[in-house]
PDB file of N, CA and C in Angstrom:
ATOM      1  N   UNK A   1       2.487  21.518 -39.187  1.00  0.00           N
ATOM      2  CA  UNK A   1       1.257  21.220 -39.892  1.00  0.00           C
ATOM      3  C   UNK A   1       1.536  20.765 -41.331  1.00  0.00           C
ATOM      4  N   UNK A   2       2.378  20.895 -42.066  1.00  0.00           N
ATOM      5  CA  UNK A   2       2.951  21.106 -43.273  1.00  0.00           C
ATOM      6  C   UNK A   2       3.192  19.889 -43.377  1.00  0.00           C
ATOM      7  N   UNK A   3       4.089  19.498 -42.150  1.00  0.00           N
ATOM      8  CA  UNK A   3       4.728  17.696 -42.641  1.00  0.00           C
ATOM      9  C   UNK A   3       3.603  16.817 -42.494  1.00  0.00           C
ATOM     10  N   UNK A   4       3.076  17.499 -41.616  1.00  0.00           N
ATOM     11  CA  UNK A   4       1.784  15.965 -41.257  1.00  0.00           C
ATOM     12  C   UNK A   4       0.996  16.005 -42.643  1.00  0.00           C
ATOM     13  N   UNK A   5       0.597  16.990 -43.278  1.00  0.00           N
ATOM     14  CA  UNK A   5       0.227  17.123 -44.413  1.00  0.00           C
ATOM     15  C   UNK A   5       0.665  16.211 -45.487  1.00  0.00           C
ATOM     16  N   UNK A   6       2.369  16.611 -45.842  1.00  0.00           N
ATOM     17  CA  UNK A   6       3.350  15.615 -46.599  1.00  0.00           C
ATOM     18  C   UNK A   6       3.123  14.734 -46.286  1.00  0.00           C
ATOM     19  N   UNK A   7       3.384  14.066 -45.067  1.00  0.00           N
ATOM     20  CA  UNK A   7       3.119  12.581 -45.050  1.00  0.00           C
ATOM     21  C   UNK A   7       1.793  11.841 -44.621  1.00  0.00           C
ATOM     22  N   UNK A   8       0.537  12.381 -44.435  1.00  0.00           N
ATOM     23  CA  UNK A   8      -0.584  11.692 -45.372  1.00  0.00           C
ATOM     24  C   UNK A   8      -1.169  11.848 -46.683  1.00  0.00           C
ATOM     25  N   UNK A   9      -0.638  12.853 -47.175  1.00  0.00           N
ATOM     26  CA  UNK A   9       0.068  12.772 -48.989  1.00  0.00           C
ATOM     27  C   UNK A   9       0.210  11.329 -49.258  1.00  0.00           C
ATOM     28  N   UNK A  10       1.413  11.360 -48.699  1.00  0.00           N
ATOM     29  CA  UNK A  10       2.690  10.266 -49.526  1.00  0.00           C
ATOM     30  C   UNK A  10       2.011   8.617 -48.770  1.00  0.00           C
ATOM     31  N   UNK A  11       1.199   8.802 -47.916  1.00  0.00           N
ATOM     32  CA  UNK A  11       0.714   7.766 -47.050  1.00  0.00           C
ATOM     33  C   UNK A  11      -0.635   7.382 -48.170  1.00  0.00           C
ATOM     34  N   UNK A  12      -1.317   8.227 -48.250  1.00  0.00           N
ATOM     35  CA  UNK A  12      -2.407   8.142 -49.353  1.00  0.00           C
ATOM     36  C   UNK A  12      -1.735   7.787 -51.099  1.00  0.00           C
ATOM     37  N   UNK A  13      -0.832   8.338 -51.493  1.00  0.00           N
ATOM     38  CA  UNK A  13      -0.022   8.154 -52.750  1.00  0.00           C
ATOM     39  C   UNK A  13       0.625   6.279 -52.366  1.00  0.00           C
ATOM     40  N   UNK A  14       1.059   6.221 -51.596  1.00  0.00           N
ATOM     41  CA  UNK A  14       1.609   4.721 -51.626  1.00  0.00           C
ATOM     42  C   UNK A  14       0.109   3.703 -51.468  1.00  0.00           C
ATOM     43  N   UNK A  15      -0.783   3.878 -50.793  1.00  0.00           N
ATOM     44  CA  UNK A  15      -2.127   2.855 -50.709  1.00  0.00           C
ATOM     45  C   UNK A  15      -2.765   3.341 -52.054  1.00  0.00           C
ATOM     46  N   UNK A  16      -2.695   4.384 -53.292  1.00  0.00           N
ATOM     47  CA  UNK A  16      -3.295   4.427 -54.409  1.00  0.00           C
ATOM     48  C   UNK A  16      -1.986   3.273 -55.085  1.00  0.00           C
ATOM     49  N   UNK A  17      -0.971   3.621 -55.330  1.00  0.00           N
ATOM     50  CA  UNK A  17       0.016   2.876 -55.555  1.00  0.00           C
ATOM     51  C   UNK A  17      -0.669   1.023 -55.509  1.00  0.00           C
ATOM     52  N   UNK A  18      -0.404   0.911 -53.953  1.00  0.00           N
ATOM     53  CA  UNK A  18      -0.735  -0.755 -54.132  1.00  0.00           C
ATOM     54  C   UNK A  18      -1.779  -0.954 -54.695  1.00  0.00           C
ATOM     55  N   UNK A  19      -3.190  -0.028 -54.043  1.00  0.00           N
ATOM     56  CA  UNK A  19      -4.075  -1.160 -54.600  1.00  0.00           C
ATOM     57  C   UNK A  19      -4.251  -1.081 -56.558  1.00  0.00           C
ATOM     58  N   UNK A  20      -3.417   0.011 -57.163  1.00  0.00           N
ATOM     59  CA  UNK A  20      -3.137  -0.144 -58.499  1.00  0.00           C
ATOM     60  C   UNK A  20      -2.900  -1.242 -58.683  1.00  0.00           C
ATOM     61  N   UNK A  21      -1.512  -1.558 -58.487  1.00  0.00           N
ATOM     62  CA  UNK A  21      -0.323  -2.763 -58.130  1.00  0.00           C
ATOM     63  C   UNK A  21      -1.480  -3.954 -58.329  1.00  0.00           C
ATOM     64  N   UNK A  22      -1.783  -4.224 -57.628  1.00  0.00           N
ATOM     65  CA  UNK A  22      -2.811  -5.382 -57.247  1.00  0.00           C
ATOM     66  C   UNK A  22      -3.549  -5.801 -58.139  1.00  0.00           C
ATOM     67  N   UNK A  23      -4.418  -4.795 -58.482  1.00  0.00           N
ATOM     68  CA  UNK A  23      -5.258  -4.964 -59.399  1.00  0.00           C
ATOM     69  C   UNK A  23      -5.338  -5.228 -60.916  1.00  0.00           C
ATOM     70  N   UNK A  24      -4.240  -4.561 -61.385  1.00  0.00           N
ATOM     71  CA  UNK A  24      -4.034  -4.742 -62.401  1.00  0.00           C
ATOM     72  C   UNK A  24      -2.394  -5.045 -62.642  1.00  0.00           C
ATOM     73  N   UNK A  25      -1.599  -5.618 -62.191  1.00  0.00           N
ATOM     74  CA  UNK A  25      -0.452  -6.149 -62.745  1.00  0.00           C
ATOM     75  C   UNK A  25      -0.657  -7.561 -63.107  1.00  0.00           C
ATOM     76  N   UNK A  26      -0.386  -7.989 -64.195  1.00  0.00           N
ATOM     77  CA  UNK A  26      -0.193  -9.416 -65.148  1.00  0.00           C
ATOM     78  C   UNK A  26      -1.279  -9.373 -66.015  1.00  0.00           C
ATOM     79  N   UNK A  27      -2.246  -8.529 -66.054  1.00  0.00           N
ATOM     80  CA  UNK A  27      -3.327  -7.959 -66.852  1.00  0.00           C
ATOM     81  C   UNK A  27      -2.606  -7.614 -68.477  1.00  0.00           C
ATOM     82  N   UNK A  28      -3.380  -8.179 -69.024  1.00  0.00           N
ATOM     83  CA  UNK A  28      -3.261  -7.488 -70.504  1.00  0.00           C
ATOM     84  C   UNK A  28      -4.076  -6.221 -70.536  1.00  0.00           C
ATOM     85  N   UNK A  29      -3.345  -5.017 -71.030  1.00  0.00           N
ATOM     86  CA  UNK A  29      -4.222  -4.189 -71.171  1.00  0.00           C
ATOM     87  C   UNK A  29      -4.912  -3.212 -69.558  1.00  0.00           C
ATOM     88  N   UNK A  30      -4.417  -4.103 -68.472  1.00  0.00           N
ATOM     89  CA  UNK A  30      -5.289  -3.954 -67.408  1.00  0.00           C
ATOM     90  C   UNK A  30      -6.800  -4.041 -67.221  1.00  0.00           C
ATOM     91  N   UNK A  31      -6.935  -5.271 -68.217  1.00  0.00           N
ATOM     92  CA  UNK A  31      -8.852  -5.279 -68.209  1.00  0.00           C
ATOM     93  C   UNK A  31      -8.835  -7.380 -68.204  1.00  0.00           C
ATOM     94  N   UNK A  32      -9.621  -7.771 -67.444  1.00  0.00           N
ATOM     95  CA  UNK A  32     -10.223  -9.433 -67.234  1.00  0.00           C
ATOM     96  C   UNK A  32     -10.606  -9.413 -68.721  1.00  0.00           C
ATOM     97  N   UNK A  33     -10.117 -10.475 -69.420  1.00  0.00           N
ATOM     98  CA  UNK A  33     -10.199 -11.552 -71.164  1.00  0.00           C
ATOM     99  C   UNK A  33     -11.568 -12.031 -70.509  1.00  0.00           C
ATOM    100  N   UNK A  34     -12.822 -12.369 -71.259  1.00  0.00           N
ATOM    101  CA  UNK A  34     -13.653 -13.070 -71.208  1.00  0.00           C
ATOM    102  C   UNK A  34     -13.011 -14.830 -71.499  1.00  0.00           C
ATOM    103  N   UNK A  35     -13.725 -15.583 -71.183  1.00  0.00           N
ATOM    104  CA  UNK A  35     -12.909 -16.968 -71.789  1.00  0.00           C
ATOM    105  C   UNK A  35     -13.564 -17.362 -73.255  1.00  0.00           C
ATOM    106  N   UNK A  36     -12.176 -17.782 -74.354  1.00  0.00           N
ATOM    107  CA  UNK A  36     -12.929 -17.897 -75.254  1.00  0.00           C
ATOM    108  C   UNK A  36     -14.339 -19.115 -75.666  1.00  0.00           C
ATOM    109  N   UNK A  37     -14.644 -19.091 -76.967  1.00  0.00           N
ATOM    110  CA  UNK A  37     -15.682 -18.995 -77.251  1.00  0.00           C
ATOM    111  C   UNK A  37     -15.071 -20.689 -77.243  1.00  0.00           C
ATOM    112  N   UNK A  38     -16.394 -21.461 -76.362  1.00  0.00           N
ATOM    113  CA  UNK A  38     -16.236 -23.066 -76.568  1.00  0.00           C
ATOM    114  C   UNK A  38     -14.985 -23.125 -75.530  1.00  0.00           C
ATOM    115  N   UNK A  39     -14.618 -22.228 -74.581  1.00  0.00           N
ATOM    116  CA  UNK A  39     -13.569 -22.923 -73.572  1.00  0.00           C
ATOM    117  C   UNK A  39     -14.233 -23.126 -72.288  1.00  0.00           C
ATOM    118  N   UNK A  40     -12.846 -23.276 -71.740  1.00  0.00           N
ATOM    119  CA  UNK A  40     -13.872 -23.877 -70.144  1.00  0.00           C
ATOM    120  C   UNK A  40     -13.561 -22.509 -69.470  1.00  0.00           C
ATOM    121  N   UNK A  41     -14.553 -22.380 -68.774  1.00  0.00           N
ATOM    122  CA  UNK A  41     -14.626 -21.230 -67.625  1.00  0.00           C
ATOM    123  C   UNK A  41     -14.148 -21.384 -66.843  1.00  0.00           C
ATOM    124  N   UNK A  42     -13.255 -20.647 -66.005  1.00  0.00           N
ATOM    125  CA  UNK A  42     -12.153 -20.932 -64.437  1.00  0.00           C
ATOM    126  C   UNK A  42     -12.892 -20.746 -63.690  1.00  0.00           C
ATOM    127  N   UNK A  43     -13.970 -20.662 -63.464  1.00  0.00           N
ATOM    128  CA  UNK A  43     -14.795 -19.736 -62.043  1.00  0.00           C
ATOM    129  C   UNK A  43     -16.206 -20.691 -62.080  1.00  0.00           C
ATOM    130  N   UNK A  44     -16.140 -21.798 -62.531  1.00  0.00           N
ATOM    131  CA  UNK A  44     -17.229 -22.502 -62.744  1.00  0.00           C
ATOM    132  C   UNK A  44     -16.825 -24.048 -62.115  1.00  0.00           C
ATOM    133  N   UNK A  45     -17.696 -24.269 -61.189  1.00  0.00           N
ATOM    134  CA  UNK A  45     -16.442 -25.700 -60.786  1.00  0.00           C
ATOM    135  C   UNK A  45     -16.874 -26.785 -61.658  1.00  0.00           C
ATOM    136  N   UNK A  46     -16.091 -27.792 -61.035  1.00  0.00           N
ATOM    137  CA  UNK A  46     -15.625 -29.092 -62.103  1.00  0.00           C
ATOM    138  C   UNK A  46     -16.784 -29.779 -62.476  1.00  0.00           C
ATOM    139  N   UNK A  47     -16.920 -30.639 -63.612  1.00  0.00           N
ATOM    140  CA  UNK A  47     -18.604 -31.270 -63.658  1.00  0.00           C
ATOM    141  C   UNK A  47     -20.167 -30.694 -63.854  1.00  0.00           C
ATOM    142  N   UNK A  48     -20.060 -29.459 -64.027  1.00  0.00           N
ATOM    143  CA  UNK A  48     -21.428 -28.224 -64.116  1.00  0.00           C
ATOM    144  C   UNK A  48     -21.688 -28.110 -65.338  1.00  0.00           C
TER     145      UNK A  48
END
């Protein structure tokens, strides 16, 4: 009972792990920059 325990622990500890990973690696800070003031928006398509 003990191991099955340990290893949905360590099963739950590695999927907190990635979706950390994911989310915030190449992040400054780990938080989305607004775009600055007078730039172009990435999420807005071309011509709008």
């Amino acid at each position: 009972m003990l191991l099955i325990f340990l290893e949905a622990l360590a099963a739950l500890l590695l999927l907190v792990l990635i979706v950390w990973w994911t989310m915030f690696s190449g992040r400054k800070k780990g938080e989305l920059t607004p775009p600055e003031q007078g730039g172009e928006d990435p999420t807005r398509p071309p011509g709008t």
